[in-house]
C-alpha atoms as a PDB file:
ATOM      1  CA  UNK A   1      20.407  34.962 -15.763  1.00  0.00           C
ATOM      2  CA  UNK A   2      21.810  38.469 -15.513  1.00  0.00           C
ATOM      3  CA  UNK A   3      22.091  40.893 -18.669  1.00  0.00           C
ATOM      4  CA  UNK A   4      25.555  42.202 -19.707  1.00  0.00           C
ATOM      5  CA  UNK A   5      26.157  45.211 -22.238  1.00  0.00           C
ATOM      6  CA  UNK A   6      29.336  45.762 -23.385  1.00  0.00           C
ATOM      7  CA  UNK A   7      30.458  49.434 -24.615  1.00  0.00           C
ATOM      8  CA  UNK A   8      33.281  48.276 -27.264  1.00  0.00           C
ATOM      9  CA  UNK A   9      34.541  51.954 -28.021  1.00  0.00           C
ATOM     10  CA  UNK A  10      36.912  52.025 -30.502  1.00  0.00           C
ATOM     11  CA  UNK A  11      38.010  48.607 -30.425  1.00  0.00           C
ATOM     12  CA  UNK A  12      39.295  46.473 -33.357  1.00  0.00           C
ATOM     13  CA  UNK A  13      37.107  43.141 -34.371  1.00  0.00           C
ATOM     14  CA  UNK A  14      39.897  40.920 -33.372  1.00  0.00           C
ATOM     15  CA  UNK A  15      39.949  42.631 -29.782  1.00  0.00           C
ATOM     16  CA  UNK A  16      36.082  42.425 -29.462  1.00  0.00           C
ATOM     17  CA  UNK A  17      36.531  38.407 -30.513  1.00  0.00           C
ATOM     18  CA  UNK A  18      39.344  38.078 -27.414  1.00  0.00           C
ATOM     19  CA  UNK A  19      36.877  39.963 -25.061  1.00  0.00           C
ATOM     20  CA  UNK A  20      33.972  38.023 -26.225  1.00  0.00           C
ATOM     21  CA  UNK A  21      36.024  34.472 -26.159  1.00  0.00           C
ATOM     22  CA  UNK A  22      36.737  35.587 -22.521  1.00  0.00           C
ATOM     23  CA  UNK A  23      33.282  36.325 -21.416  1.00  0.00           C
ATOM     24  CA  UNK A  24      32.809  32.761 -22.322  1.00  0.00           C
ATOM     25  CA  UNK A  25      34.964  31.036 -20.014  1.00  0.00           C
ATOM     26  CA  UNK A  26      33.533  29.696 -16.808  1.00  0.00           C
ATOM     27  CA  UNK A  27      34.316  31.577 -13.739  1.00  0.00           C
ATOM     28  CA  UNK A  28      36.071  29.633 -11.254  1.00  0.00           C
ATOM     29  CA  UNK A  29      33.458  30.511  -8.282  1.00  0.00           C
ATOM     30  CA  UNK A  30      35.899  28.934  -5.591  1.00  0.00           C
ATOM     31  CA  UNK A  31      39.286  30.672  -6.334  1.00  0.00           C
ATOM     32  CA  UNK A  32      36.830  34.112  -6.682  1.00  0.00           C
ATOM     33  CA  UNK A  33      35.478  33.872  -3.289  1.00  0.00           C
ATOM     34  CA  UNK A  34      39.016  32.659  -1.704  1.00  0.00           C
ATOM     35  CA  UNK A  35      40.151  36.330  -3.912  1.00  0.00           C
ATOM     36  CA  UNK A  36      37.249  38.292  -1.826  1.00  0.00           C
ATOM     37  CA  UNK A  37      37.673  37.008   1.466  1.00  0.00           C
ATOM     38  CA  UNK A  38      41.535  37.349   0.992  1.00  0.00           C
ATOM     39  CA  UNK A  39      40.507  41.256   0.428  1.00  0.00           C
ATOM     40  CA  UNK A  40      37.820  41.477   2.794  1.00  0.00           C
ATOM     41  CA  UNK A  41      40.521  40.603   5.582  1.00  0.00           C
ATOM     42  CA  UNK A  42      43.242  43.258   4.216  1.00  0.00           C
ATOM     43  CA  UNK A  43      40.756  45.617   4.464  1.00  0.00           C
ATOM     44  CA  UNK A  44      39.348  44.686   8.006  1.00  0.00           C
ATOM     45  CA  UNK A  45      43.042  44.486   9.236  1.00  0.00           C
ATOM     46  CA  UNK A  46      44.010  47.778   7.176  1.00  0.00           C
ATOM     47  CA  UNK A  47      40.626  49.523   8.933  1.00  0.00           C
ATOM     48  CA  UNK A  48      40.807  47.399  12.518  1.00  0.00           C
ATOM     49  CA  UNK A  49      37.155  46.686  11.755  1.00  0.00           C
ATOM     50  CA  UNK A  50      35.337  43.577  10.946  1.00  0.00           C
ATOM     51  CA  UNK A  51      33.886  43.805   7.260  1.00  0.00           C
ATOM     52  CA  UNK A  52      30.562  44.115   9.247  1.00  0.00           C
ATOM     53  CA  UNK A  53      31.532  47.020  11.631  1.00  0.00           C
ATOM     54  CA  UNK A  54      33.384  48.830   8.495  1.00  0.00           C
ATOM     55  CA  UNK A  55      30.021  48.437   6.261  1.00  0.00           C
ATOM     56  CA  UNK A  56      27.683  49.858   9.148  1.00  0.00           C
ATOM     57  CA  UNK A  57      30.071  52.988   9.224  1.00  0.00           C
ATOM     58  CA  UNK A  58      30.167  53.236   5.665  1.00  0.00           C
ATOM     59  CA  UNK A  59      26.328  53.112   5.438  1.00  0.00           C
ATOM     60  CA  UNK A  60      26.294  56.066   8.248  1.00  0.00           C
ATOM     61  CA  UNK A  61      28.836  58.296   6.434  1.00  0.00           C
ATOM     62  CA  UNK A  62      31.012  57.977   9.020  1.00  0.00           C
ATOM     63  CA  UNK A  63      34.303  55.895   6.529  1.00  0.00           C
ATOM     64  CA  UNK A  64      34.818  59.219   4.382  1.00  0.00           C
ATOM     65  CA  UNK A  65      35.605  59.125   0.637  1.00  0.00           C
ATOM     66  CA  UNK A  66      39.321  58.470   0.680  1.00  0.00           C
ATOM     67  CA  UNK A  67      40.067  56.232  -2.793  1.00  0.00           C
ATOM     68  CA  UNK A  68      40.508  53.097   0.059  1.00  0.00           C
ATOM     69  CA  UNK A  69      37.320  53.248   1.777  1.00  0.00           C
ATOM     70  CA  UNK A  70      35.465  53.874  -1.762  1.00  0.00           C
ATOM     71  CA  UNK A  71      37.394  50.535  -3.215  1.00  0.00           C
END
């Protein structure tokens, strides 16, 4: 199981009790991978590169650092 730590800064208790009760909740894996490959494609038609293509370029330093390409 992975290990979370949360960094509260200066939050009050009954915001650390919301965070925490949402933490809690399952994550709905389907809808979450329907989100990514809903992105993934933007990006692939955004770039005209498959997600596999844009990675291998991204690897090689050849994407840049524009805010896009980082996200």
């Amino acid at each position: 199981m992975a290990k979370v730590t949360i960094h509260y800064g200066k939050m009050s208790d009954t915001e650390r009790q919301r965070v925490l009760r949402e933490l809690a909740q399952p994550v709905p894996v389907e809808e979450t991978i329907q989100a990514l490959i809903r992105n993934l494609k933007r990006y692939e038609h955004k770039f005209g590169l498959s997600t596999v293509e844009f990675y291998a370029k991204f690897l090689a330093g050849e994407m840049g650092d524009s805010f896009d390409v980082i996200e």
